[in-house]
C-alpha atoms as a PDB file:
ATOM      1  CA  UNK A   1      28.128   0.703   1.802  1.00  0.00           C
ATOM      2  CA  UNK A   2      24.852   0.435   0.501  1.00  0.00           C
ATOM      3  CA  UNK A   3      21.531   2.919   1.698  1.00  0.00           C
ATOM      4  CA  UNK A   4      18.524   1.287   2.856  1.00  0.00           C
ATOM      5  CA  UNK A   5      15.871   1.696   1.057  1.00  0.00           C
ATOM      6  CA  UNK A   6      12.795   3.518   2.402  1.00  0.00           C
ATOM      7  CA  UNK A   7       9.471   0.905   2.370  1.00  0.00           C
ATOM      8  CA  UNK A   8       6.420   2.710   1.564  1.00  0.00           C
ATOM      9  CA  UNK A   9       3.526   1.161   1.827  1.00  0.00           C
ATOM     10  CA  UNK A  10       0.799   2.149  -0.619  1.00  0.00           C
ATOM     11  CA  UNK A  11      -2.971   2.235   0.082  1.00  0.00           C
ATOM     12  CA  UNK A  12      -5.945   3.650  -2.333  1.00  0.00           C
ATOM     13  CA  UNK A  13      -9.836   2.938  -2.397  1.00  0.00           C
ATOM     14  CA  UNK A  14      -8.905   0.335  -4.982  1.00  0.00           C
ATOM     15  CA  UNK A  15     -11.943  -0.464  -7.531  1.00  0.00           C
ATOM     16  CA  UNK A  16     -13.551  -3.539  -6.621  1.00  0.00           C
ATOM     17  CA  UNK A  17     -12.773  -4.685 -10.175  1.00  0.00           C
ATOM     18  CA  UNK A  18      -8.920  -6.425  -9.765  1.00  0.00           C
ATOM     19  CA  UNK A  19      -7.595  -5.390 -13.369  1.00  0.00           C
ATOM     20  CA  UNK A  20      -8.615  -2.023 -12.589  1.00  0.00           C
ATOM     21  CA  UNK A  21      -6.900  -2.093  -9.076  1.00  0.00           C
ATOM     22  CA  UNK A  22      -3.727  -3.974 -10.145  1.00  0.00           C
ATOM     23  CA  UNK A  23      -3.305  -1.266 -13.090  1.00  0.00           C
ATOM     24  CA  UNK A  24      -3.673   1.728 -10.905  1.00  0.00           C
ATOM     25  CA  UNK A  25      -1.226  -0.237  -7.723  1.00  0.00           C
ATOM     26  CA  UNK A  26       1.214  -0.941 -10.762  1.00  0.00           C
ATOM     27  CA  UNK A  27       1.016   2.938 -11.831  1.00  0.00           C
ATOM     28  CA  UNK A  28       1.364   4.520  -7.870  1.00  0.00           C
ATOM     29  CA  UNK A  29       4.774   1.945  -7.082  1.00  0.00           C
ATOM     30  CA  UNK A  30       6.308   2.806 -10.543  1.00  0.00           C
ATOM     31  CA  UNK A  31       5.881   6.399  -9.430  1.00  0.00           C
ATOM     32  CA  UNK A  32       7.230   5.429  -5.998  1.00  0.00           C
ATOM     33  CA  UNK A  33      10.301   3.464  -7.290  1.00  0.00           C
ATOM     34  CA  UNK A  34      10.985   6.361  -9.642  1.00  0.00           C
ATOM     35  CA  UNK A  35      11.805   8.409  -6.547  1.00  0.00           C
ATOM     36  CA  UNK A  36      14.002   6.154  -4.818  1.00  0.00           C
ATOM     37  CA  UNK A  37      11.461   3.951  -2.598  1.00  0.00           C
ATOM     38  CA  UNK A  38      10.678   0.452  -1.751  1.00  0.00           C
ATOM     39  CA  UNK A  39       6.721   0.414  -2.842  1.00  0.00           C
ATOM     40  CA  UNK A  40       4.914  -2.563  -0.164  1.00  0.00           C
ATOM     41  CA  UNK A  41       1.792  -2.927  -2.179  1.00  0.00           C
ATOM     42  CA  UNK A  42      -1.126  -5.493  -1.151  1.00  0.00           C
ATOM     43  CA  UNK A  43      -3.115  -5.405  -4.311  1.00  0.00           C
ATOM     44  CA  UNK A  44      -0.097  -6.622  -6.642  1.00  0.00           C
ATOM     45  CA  UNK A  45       1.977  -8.637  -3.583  1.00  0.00           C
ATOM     46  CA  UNK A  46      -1.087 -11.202  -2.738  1.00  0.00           C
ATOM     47  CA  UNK A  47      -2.701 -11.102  -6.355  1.00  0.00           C
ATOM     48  CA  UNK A  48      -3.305 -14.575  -7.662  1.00  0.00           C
ATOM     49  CA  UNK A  49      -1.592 -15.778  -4.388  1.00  0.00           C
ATOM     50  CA  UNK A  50      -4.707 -16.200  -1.694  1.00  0.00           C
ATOM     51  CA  UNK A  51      -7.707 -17.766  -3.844  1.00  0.00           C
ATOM     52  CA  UNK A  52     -10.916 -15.823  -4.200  1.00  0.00           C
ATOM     53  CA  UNK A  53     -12.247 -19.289  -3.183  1.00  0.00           C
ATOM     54  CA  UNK A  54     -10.952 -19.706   0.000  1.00  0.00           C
ATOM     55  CA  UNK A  55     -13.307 -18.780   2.802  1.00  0.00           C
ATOM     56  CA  UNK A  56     -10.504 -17.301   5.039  1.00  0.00           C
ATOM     57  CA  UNK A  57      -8.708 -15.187   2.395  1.00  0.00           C
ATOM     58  CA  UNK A  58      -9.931 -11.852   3.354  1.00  0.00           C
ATOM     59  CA  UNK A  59      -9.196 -12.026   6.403  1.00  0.00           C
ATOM     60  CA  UNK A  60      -5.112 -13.577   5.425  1.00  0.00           C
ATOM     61  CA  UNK A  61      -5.053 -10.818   2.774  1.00  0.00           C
ATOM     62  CA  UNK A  62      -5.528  -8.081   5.466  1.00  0.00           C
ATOM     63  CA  UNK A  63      -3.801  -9.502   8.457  1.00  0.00           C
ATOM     64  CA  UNK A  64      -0.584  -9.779   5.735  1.00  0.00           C
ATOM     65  CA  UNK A  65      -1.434  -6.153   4.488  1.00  0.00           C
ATOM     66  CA  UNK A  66      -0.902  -5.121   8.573  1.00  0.00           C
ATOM     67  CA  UNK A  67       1.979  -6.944   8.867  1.00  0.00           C
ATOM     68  CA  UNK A  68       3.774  -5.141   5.498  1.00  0.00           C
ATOM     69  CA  UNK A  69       2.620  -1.794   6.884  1.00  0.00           C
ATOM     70  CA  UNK A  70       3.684  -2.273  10.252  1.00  0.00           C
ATOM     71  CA  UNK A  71       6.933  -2.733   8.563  1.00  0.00           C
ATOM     72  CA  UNK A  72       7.105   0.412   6.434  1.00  0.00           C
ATOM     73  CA  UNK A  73       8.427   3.854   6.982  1.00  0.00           C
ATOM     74  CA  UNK A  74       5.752   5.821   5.004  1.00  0.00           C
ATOM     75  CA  UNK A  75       2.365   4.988   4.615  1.00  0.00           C
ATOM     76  CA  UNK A  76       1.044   6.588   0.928  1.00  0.00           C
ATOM     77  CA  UNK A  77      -2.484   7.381   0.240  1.00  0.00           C
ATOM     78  CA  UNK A  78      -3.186   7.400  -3.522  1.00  0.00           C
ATOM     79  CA  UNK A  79      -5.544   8.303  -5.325  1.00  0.00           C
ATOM     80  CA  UNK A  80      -8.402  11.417  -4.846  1.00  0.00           C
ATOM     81  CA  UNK A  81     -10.917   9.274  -3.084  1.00  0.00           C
ATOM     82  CA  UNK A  82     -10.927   7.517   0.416  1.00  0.00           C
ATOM     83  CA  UNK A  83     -12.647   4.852   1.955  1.00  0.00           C
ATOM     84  CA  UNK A  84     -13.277   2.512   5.368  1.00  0.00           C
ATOM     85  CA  UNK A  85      -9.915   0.055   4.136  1.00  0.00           C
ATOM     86  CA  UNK A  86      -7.901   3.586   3.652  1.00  0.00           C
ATOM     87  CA  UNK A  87      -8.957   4.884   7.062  1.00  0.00           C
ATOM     88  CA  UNK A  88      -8.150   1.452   8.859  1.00  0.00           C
ATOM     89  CA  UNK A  89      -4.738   1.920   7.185  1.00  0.00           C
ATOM     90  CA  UNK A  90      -4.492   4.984   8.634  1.00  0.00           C
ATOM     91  CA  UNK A  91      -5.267   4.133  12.252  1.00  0.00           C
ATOM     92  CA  UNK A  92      -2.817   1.130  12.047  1.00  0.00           C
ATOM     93  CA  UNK A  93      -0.118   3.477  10.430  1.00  0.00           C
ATOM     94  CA  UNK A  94      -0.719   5.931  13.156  1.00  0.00           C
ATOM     95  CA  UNK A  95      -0.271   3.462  16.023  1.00  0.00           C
ATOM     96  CA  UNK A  96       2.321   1.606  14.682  1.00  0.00           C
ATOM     97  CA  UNK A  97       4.695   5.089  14.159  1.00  0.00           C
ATOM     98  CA  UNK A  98       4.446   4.665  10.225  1.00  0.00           C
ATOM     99  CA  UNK A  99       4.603   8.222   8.717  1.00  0.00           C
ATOM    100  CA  UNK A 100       1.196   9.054   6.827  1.00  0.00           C
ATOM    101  CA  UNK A 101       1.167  11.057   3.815  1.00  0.00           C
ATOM    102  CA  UNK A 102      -0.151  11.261   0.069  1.00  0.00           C
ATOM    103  CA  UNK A 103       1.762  10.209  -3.000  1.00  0.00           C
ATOM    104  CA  UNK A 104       1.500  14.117  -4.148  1.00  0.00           C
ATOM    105  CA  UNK A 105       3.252  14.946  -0.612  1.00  0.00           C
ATOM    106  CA  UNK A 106       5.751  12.408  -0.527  1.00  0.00           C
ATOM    107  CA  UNK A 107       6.630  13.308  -4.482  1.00  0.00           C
ATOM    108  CA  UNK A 108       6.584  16.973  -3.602  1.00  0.00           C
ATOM    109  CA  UNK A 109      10.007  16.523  -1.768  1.00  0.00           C
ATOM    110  CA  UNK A 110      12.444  14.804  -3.672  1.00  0.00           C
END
């Protein structure tokens, strides 16, 4: 019998500059799938997917981002910094029972 896998969903004050963003995102899940963990991460799941173009793709982008984390176990901050997209993760997380905690908490226990 096969374990489940524990989603974590990953959240940072990404730089507003997507190479930068994708590069750190790709950097925090590697860590995460080192440790045995199913990384859910919005920056590299919808990159290239929703057009910058399209007039409604902020909005898609973050009601698909809710619906990932609503569906994850752990909810990982990353990074030193924090911002208004990191505290609405938080409050969703919170609400919808997902366990908050930072990548240097969650990597602290295995």
């Amino acid at each position: 019998m096969s374990r489940t896998i524990p989603r974590a969903y990953v959240t940072a004050a990404w730089s507003k500059n997507r190479v930068e963003a994708e590069d750190e995102a790709r950097k925090y899940c590697a860590e995460l799938v080192k440790a045995g963990y199913l990384p859910l991460c919005p920056v590299l799941a919808f990159s290239g997917i929703i057009s910058d173009e399209d007039p409604d793709g902020d909005k898609k982008r973050r009601e698909m981002s809710e619906d990932l984390l609503r569906r994850a176990r752990f909810l990982v901050i990353c990074g030193k910094r924090s911002n208004e997209d990191v505290k609405e993760d938080v409050s969703i997380a919170k609400r919808a029972k997902v366990i908050p905690t930072t990548l240097d908490g969650l990597l602290a226990y295995q």
